[in-house]
C-alpha atoms as a PDB file:
ATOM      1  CA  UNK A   1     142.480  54.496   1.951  1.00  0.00           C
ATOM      2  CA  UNK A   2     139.786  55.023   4.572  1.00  0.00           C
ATOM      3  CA  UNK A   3     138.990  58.142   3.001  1.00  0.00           C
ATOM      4  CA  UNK A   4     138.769  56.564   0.008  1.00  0.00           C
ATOM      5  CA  UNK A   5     136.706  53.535   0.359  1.00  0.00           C
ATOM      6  CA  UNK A   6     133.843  55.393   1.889  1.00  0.00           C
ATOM      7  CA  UNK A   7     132.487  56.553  -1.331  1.00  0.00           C
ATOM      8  CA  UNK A   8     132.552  52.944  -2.358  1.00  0.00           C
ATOM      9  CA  UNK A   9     130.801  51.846   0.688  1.00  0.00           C
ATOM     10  CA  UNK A  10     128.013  53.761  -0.052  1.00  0.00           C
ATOM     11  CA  UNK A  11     127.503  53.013  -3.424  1.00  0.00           C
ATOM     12  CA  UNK A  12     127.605  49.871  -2.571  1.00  0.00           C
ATOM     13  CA  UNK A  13     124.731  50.841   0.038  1.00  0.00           C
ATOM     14  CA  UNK A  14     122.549  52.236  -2.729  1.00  0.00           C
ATOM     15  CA  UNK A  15     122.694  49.297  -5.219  1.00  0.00           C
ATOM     16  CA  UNK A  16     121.531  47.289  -2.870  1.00  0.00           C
ATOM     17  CA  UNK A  17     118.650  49.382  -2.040  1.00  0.00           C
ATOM     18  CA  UNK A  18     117.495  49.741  -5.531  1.00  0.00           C
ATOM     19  CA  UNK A  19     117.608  45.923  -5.869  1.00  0.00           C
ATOM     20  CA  UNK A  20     115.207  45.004  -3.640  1.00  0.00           C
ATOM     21  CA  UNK A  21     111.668  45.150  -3.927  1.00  0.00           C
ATOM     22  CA  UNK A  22     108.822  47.153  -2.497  1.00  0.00           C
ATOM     23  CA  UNK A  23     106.756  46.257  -0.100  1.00  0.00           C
ATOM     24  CA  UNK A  24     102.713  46.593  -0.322  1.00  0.00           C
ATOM     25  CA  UNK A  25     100.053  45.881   2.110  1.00  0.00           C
ATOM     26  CA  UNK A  26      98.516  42.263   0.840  1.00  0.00           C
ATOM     27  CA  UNK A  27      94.974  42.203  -0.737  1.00  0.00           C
ATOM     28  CA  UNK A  28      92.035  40.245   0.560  1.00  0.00           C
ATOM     29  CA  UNK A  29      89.645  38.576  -1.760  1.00  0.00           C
ATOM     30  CA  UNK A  30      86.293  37.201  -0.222  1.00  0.00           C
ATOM     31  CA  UNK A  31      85.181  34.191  -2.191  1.00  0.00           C
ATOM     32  CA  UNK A  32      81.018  33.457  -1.748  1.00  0.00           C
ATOM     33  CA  UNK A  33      79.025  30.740  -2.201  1.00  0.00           C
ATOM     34  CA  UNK A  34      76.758  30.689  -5.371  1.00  0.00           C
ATOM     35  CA  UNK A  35      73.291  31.539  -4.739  1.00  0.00           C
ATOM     36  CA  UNK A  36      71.035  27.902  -4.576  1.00  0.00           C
ATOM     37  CA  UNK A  37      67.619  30.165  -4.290  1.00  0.00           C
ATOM     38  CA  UNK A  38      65.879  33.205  -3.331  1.00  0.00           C
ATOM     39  CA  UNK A  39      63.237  33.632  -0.346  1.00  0.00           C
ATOM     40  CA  UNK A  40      60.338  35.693  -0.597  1.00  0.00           C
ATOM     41  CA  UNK A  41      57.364  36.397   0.098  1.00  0.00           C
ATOM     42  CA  UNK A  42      55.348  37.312  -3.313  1.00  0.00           C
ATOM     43  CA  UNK A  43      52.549  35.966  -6.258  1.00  0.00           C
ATOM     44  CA  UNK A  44      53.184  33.927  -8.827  1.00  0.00           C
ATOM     45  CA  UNK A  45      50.505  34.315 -11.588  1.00  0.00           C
ATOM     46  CA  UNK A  46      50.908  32.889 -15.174  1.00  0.00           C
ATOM     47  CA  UNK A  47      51.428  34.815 -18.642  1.00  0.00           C
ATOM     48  CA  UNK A  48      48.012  34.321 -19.957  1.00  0.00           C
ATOM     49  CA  UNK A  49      46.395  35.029 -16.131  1.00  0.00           C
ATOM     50  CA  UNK A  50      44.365  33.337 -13.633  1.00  0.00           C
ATOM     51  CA  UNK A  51      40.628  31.808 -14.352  1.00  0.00           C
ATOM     52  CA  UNK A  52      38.918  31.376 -11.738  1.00  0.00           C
ATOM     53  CA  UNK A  53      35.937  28.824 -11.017  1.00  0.00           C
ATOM     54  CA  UNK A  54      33.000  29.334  -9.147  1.00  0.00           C
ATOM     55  CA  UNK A  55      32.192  26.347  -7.134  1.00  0.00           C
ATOM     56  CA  UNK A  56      28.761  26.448  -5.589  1.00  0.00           C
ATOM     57  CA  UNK A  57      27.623  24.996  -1.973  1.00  0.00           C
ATOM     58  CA  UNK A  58      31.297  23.393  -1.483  1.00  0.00           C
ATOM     59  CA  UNK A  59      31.987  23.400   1.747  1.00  0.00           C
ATOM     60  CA  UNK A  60      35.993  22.420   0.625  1.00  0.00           C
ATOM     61  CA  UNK A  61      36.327  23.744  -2.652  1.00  0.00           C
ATOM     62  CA  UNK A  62      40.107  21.987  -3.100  1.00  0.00           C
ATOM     63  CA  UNK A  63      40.587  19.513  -6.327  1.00  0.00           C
ATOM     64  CA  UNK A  64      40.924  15.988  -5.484  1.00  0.00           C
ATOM     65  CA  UNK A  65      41.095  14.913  -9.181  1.00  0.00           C
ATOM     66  CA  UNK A  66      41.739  16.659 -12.762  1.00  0.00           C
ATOM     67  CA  UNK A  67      40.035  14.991 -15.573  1.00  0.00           C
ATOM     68  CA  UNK A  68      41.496  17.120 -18.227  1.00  0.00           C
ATOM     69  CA  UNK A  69      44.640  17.967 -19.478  1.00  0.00           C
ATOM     70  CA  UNK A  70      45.936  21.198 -21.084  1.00  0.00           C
ATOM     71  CA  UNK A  71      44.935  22.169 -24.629  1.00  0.00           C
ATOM     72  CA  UNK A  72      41.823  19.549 -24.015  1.00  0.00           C
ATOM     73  CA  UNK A  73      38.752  20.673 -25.785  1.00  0.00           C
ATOM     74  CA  UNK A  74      35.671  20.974 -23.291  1.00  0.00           C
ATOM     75  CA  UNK A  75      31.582  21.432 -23.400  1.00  0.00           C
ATOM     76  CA  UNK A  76      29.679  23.023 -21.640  1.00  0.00           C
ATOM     77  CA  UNK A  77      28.717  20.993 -18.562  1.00  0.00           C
ATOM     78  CA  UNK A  78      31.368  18.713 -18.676  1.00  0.00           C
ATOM     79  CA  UNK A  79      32.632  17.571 -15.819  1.00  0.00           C
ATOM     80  CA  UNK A  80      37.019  18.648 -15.617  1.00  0.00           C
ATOM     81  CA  UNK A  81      37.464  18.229 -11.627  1.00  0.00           C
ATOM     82  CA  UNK A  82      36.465  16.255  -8.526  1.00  0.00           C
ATOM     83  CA  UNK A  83      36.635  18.117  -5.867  1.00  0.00           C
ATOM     84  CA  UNK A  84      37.746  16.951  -2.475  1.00  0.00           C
ATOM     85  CA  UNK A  85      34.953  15.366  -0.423  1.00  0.00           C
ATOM     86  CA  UNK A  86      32.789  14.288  -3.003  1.00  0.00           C
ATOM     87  CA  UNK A  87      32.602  10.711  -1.677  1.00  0.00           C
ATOM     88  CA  UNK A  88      30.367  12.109   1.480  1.00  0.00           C
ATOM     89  CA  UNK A  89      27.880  14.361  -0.567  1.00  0.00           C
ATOM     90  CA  UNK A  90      27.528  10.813  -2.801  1.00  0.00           C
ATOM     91  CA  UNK A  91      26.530   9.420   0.484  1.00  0.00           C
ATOM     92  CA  UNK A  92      24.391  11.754   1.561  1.00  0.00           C
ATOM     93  CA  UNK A  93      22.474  11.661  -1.297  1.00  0.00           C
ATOM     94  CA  UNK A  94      21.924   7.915  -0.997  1.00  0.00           C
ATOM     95  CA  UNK A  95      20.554   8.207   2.604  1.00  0.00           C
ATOM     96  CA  UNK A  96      18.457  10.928   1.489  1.00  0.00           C
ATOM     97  CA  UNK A  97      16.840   8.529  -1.257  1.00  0.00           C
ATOM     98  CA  UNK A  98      17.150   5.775   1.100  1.00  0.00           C
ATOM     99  CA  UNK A  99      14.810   8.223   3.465  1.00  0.00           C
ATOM    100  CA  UNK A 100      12.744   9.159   0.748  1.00  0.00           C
ATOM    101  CA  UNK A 101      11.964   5.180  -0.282  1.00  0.00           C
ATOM    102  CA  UNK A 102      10.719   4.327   3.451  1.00  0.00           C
ATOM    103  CA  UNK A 103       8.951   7.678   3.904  1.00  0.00           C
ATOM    104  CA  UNK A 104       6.544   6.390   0.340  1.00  0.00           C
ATOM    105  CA  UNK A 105       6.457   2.822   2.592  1.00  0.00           C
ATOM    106  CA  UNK A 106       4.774   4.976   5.126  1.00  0.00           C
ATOM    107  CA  UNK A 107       2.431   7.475   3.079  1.00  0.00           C
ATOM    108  CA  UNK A 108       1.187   3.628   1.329  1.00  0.00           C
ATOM    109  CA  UNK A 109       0.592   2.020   4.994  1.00  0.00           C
ATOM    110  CA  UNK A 110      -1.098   4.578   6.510  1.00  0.00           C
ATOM    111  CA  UNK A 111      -3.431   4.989   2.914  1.00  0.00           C
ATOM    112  CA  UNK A 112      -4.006   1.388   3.517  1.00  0.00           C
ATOM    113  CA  UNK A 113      -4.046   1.495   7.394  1.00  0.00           C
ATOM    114  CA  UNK A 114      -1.743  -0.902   7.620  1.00  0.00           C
ATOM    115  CA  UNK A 115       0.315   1.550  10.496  1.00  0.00           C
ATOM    116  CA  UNK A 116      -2.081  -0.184  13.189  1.00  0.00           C
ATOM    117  CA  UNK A 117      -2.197  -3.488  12.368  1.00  0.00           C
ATOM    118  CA  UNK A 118      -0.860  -4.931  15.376  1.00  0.00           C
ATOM    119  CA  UNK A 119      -3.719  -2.594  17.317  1.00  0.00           C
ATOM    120  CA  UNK A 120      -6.253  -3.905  15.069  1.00  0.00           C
ATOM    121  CA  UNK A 121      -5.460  -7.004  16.280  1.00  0.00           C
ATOM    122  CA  UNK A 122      -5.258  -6.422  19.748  1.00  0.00           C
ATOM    123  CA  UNK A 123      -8.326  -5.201  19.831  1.00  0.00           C
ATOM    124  CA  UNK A 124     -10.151  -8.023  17.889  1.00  0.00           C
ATOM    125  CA  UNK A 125      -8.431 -10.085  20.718  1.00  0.00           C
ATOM    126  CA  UNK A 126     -10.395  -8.008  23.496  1.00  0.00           C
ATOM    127  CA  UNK A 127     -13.612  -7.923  21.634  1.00  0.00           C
ATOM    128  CA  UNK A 128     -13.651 -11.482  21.524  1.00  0.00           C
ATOM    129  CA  UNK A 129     -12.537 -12.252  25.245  1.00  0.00           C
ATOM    130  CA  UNK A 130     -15.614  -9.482  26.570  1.00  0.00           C
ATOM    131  CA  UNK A 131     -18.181 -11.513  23.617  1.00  0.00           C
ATOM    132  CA  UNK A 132     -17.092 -15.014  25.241  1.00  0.00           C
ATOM    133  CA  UNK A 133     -17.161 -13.534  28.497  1.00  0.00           C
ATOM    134  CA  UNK A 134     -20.642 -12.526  27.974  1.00  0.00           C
ATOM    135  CA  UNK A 135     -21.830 -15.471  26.848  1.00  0.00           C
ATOM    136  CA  UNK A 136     -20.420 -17.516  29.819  1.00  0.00           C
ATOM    137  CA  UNK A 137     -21.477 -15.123  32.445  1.00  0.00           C
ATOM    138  CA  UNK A 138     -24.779 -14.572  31.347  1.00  0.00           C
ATOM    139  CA  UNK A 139     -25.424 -18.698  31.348  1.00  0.00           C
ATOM    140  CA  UNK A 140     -24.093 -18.860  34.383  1.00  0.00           C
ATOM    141  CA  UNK A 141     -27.057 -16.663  35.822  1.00  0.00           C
ATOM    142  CA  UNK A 142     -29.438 -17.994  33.555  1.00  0.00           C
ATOM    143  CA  UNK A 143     -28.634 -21.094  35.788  1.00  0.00           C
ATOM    144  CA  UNK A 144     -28.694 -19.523  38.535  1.00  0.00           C
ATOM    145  CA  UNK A 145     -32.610 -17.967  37.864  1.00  0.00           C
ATOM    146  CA  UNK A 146     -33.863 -21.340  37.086  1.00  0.00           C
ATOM    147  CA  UNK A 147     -32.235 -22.731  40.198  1.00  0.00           C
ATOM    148  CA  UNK A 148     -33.741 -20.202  42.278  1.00  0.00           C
ATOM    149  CA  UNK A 149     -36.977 -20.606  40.531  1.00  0.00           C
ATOM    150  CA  UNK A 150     -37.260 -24.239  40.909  1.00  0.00           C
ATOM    151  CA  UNK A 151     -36.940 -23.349  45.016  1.00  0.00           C
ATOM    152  CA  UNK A 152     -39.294 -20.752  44.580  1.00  0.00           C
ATOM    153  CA  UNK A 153     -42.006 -23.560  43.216  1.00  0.00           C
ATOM    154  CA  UNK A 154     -40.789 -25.932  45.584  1.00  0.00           C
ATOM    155  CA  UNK A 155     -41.497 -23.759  48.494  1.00  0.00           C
ATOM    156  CA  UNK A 156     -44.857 -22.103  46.752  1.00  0.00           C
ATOM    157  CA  UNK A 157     -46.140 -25.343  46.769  1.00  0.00           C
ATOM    158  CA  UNK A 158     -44.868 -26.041  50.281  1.00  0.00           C
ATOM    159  CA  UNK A 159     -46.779 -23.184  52.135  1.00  0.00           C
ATOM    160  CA  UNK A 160     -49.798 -24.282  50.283  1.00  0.00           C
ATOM    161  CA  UNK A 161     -49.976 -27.577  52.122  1.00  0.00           C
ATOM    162  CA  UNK A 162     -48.623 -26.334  55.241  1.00  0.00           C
ATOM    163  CA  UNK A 163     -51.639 -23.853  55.296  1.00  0.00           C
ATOM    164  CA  UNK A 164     -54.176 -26.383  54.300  1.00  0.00           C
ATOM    165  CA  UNK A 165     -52.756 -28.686  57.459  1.00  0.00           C
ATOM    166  CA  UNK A 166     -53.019 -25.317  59.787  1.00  0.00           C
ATOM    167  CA  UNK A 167     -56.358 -24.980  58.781  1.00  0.00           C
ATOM    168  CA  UNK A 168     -57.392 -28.909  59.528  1.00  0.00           C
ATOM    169  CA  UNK A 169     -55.386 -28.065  62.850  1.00  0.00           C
ATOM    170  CA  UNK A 170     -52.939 -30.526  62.052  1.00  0.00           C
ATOM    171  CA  UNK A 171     -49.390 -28.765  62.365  1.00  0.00           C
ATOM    172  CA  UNK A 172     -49.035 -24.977  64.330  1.00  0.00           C
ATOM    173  CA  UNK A 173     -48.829 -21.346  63.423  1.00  0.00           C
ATOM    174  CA  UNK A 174     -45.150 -21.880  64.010  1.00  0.00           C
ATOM    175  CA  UNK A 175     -44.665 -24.647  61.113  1.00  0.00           C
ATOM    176  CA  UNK A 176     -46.840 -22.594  58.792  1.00  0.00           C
ATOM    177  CA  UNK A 177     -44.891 -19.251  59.724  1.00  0.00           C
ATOM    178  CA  UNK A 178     -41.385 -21.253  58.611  1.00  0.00           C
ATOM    179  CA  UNK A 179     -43.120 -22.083  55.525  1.00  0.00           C
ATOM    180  CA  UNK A 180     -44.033 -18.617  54.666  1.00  0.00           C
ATOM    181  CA  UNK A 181     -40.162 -17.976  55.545  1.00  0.00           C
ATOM    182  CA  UNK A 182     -39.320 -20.549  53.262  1.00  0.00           C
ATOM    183  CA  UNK A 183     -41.565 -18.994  50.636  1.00  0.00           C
ATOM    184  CA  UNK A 184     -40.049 -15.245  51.299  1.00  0.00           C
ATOM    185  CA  UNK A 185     -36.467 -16.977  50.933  1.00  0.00           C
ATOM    186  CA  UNK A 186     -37.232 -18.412  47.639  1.00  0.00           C
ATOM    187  CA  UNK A 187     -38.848 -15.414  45.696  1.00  0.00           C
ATOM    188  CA  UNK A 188     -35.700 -12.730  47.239  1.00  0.00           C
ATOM    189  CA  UNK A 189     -33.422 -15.201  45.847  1.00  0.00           C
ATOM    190  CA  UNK A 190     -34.753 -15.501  42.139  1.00  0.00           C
ATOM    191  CA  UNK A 191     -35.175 -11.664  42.230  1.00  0.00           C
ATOM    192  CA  UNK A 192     -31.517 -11.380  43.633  1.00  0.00           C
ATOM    193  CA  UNK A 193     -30.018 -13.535  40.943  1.00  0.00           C
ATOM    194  CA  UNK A 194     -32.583 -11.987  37.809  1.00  0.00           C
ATOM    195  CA  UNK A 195     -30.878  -8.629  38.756  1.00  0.00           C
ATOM    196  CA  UNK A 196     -27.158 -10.024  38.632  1.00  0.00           C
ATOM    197  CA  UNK A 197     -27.869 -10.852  35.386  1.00  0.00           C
ATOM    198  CA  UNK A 198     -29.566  -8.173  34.279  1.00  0.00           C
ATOM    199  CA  UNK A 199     -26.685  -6.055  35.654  1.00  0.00           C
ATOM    200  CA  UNK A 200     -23.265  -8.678  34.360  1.00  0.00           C
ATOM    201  CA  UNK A 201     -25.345  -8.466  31.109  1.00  0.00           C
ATOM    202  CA  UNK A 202     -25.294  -4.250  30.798  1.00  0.00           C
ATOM    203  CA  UNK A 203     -22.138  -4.175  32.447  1.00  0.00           C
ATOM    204  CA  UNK A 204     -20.301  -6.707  29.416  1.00  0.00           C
ATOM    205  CA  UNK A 205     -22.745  -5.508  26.674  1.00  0.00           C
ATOM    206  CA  UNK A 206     -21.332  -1.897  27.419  1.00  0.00           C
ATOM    207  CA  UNK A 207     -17.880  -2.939  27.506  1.00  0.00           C
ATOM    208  CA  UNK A 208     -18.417  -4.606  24.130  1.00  0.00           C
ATOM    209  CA  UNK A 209     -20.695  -1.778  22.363  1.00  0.00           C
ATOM    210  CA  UNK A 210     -17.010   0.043  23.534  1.00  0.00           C
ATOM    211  CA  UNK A 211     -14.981  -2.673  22.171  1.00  0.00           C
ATOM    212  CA  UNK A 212     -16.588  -2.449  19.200  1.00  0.00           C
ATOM    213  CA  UNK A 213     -16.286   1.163  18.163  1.00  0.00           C
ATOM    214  CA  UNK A 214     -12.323   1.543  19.608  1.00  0.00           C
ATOM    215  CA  UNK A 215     -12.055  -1.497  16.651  1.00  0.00           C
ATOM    216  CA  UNK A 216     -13.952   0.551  13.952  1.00  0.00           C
ATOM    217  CA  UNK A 217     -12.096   3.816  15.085  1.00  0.00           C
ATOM    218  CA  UNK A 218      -8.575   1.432  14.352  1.00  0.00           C
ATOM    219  CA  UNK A 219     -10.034   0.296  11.238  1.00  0.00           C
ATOM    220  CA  UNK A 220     -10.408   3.785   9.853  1.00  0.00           C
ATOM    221  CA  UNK A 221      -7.797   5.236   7.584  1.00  0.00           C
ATOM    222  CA  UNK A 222      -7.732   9.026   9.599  1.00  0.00           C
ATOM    223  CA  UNK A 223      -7.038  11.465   7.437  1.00  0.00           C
ATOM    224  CA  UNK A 224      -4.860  13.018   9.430  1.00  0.00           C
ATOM    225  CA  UNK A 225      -2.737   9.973   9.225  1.00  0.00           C
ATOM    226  CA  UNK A 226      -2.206  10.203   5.752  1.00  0.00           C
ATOM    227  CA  UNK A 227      -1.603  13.773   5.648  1.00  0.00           C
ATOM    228  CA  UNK A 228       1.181  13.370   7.998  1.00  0.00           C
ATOM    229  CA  UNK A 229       2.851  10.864   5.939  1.00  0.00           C
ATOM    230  CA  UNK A 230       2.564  12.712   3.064  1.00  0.00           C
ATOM    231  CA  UNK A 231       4.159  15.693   4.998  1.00  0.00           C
ATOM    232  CA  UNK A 232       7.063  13.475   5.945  1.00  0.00           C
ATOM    233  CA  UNK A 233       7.416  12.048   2.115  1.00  0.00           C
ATOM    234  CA  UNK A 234       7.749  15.929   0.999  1.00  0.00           C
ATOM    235  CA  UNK A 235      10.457  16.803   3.684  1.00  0.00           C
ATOM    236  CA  UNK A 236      12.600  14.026   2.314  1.00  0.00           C
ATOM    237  CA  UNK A 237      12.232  14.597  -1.385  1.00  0.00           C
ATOM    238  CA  UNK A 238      13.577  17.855  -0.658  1.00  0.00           C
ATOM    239  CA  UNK A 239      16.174  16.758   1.377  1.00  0.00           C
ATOM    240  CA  UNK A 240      17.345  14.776  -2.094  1.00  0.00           C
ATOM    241  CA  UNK A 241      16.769  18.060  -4.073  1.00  0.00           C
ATOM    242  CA  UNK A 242      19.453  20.079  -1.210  1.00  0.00           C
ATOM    243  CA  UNK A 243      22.318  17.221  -1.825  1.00  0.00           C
ATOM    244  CA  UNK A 244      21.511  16.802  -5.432  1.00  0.00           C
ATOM    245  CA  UNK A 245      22.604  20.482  -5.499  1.00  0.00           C
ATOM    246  CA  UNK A 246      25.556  20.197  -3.292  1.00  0.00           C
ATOM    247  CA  UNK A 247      26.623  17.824  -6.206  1.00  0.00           C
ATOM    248  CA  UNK A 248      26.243  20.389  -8.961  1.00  0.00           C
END
């Protein structure tokens, strides 16, 4: 029996063997993410190409605002874009007008010579104050003469008598000496006060012969004046013409 069921036992053995399954090694499948995008570094240029624009004296040449849309029909010289910064060449322009309006204001003032009014009139002022001082002054010595010439008479007529009594013996050398005094006194007085007027008058009649010509002089439209306006009115027209351009 023992030899007998071995043969069994081993069949048995194999069966089971074949029954069962092999074994394999397992197999790992990596599942990825779908692709969102693509980073790159690269050109993009449409199908029909790229026209480019030439934008002149633009300092920032980016659009600010399209006024056409694609398939539009345009002329020639139409305006399609506005360009970024166009609000500050607009106002440079006006300050350049502006500049050219009160340059014109000069150029007609100094035609007119109107730039020195208020000198004209500050010299009128000192014209008049030397004429009115000359007149004053000058009456003032006039008084002055006529007082000293009244003494002079008074004391002419004085040493007359007082030499008629020294002759008679009636009054001394001494009396008739302070009448000659007198006399001197009287005559370098009136010559004293003729030459202060003769000198006030020269003095104030100079000053106003001076007067006079500084006032003509300001009354004068200088050439030179008007050329320089004129200069200034041509450096702002063509400070218009540069931002008029920056606008085209």
């Amino acid at each position: 029996m023992l030899y007998g069921g071995v043969p069994v036992l081993l069949g048995i053995g194999l069966l089971v063997k074949a029954i069962q399954p092999s074994q394999e090694p397992p197999v790992v499948v990596e599942v990825t993410a779908p692709v969102q995008g693509v980073v790159a570094l690269g050109r993009l240029e449409p199908a029909g190409g790229v026209i480019k624009l030439s934008v002149p004296n633009a300092a920032d040449s980016r659009v600010n605002q399209i006024l056409v849309s694609e398939g539009d029909q345009v002329e020639a010289g139409q305006v399609i874009a506005i360009l970024q910064g166009i609000e500050r060449r607009e106002a440079d322009l006006r300050d350049a007008q502006a500049e050219v309006r009160l340059q014109e204001a000069a150029l007609a003032k100094a035609q007119r010579g109107d730039a020195k009014r208020s000198q004209l009139v500050a010299q009128q002022a000192a014209l008049d104050q030397i004429t009115a001082q000359l007149q004053a002054e000058t009456r003032q010595r006039q008084a002055a003469i006529a007082s000293a010439e009244a003494t002079l008479r008074e004391a002419q007529l004085s040493y007359e008598r007082q030499q008629m009594l020294q002759v008679e013996g009636a009054i001394s050398q001494a009396d008739l000496d302070q009448a000659q005094l007198a006399l001197d006194t009287a005559e370098a007085t009136l010559i004293e006060r003729q030459a202060s007027l003769e000198q006030t008058t020269q003095t104030l009649q100079a000053q106003r012969t001076q007067a006079e010509a500084q006032l003509a002089e300001l009354q004068e439209v200088l050439p030179v004046d008007v050329a320089i306006a004129q200069e200034q009115l041509n450096k702002a027209r063509i400070a218009v013409e540069q931002r008029q351009a920056d606008l085209e």
